[in-house]
C-alpha atoms as a PDB file:
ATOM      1  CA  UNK A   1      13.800 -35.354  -3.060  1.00  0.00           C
ATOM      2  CA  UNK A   2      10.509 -35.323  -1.304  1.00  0.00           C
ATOM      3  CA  UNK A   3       7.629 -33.815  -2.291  1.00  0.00           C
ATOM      4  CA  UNK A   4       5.623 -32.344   1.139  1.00  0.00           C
ATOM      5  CA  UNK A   5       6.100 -29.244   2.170  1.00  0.00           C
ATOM      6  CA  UNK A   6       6.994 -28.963   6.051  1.00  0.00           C
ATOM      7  CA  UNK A   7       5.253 -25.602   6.419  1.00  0.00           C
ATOM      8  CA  UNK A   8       1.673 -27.208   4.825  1.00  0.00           C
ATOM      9  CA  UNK A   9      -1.729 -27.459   7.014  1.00  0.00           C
ATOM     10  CA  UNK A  10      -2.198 -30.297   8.692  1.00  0.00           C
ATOM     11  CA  UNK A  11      -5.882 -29.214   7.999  1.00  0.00           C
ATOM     12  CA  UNK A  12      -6.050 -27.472   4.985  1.00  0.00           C
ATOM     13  CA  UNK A  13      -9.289 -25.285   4.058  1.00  0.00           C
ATOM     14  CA  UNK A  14     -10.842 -25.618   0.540  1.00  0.00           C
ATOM     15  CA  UNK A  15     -12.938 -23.371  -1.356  1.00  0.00           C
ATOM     16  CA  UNK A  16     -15.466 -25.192  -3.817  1.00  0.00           C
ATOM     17  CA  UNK A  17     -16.917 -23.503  -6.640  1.00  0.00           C
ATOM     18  CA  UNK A  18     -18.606 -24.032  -9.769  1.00  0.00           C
ATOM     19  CA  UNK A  19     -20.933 -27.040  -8.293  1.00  0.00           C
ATOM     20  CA  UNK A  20     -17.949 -28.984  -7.326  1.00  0.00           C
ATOM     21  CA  UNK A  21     -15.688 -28.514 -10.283  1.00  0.00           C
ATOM     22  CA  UNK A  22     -13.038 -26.047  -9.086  1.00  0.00           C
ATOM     23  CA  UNK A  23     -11.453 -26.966  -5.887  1.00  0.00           C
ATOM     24  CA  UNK A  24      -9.016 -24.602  -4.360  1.00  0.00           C
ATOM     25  CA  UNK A  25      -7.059 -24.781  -1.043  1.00  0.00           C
ATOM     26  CA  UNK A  26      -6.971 -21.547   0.898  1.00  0.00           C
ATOM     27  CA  UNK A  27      -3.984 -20.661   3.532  1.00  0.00           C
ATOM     28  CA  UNK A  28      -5.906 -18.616   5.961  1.00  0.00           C
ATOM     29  CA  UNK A  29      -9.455 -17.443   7.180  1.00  0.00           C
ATOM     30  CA  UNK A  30      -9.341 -14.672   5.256  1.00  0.00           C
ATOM     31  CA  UNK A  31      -8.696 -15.571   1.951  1.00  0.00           C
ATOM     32  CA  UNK A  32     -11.062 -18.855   2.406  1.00  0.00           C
ATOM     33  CA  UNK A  33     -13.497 -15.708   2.692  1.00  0.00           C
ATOM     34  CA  UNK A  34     -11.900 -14.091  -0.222  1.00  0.00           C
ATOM     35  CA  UNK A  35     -12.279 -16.881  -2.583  1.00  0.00           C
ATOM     36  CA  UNK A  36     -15.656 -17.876  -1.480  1.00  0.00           C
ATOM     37  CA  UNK A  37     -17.184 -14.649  -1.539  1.00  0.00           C
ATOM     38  CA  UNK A  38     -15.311 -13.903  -4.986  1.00  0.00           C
ATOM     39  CA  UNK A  39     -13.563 -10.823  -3.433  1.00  0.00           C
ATOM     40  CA  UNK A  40      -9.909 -12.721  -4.257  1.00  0.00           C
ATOM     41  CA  UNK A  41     -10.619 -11.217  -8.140  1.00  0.00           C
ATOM     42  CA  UNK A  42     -11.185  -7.770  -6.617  1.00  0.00           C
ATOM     43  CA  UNK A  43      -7.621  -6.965  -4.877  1.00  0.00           C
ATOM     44  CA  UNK A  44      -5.702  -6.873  -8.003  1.00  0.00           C
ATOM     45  CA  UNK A  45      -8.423  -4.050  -9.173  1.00  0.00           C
ATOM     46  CA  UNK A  46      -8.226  -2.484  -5.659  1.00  0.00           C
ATOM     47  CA  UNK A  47      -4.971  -2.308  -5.908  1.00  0.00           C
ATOM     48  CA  UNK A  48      -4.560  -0.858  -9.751  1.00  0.00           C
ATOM     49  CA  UNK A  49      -7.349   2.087  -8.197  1.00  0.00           C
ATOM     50  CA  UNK A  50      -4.570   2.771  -5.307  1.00  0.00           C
ATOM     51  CA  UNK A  51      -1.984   3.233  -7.988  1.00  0.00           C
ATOM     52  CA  UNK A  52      -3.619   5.269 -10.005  1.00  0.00           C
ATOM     53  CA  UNK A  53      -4.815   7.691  -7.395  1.00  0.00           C
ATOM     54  CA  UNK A  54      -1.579   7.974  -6.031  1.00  0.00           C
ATOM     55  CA  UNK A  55       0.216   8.440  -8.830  1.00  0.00           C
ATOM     56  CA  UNK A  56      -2.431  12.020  -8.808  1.00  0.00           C
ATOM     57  CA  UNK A  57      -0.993  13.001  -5.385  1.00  0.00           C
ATOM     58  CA  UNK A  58       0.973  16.700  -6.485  1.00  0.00           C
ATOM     59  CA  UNK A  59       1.031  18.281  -3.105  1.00  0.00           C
ATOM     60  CA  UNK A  60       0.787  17.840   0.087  1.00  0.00           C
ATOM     61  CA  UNK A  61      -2.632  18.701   0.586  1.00  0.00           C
ATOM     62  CA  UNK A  62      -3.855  15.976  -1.916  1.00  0.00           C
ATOM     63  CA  UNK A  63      -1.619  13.723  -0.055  1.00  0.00           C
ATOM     64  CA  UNK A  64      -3.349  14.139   2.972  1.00  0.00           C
ATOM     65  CA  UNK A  65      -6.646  13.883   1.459  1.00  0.00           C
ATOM     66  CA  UNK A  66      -5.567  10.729   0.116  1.00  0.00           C
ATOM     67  CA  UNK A  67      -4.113   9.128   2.910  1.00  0.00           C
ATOM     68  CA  UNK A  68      -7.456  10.181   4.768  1.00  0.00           C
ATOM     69  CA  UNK A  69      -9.492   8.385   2.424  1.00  0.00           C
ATOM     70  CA  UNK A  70      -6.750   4.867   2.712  1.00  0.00           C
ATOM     71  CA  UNK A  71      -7.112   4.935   6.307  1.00  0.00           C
ATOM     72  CA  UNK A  72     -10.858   4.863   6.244  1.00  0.00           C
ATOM     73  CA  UNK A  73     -10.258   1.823   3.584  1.00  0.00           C
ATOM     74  CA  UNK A  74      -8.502  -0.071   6.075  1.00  0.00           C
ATOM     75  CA  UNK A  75      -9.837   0.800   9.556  1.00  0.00           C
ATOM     76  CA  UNK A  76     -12.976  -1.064   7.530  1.00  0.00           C
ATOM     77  CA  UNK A  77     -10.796  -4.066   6.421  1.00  0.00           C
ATOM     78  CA  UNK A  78      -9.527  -4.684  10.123  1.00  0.00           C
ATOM     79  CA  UNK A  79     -12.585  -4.108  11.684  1.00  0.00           C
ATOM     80  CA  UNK A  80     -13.648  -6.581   9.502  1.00  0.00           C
ATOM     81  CA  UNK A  81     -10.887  -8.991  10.222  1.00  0.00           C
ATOM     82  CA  UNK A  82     -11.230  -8.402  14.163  1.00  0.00           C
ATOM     83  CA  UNK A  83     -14.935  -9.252  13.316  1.00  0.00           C
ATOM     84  CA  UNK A  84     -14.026 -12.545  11.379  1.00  0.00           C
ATOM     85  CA  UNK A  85     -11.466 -13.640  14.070  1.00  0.00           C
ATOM     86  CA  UNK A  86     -14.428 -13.176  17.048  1.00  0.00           C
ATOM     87  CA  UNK A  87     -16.684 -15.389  15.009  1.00  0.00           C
ATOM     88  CA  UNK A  88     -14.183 -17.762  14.545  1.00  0.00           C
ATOM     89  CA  UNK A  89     -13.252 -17.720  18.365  1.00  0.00           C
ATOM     90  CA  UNK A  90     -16.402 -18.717  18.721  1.00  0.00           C
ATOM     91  CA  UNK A  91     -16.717 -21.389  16.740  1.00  0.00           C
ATOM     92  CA  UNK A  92     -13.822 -23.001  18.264  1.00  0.00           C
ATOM     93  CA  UNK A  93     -15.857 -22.908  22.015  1.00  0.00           C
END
């Protein structure tokens, strides 16, 4: 039984913290920026924050206020990835 993993990076990226101590490998731009920025420890929160205010959501009215507010959440997150993917782009030139 073989150990590698067919699907793995030819080119993996690494996040380095503590002065060198903790290596970890990332799968993707965006959680290389997760990890390095320490964001990564911040989506479980995020996420407990969504629960919780939808688990508020009574009527309709508060529904829509609430889906307002997610949409503003991630029109910012994917401007932020279309932002990430232009720098990389140009990196690549």
């Amino acid at each position: 039984m073989s150990t590698s993993n067919p699907k793995k990076s030819t080119n993996p990226l690494y996040v380095v913290r503590s002065n060198g101590v903790d290596v970890e490998e990332a799968n993707g731009i965006l959680e290389l920026i997760l990890k390095k920025t320490g964001l990564d420890k911040m989506i479980p929160v995020l996420e407990s924050f969504m629960q919780i205010i939808l688990s508020q959501v009574q009527t309709y009215a508060v529904f829509i206020e609430v889906k307002k507010m997610f949409d503003k959440v991630f029109e910012k997150v994917i401007e932020l990835l279309f932002q990430i993917q232009q720098m990389t782009a140009k990196k690549k030139i």
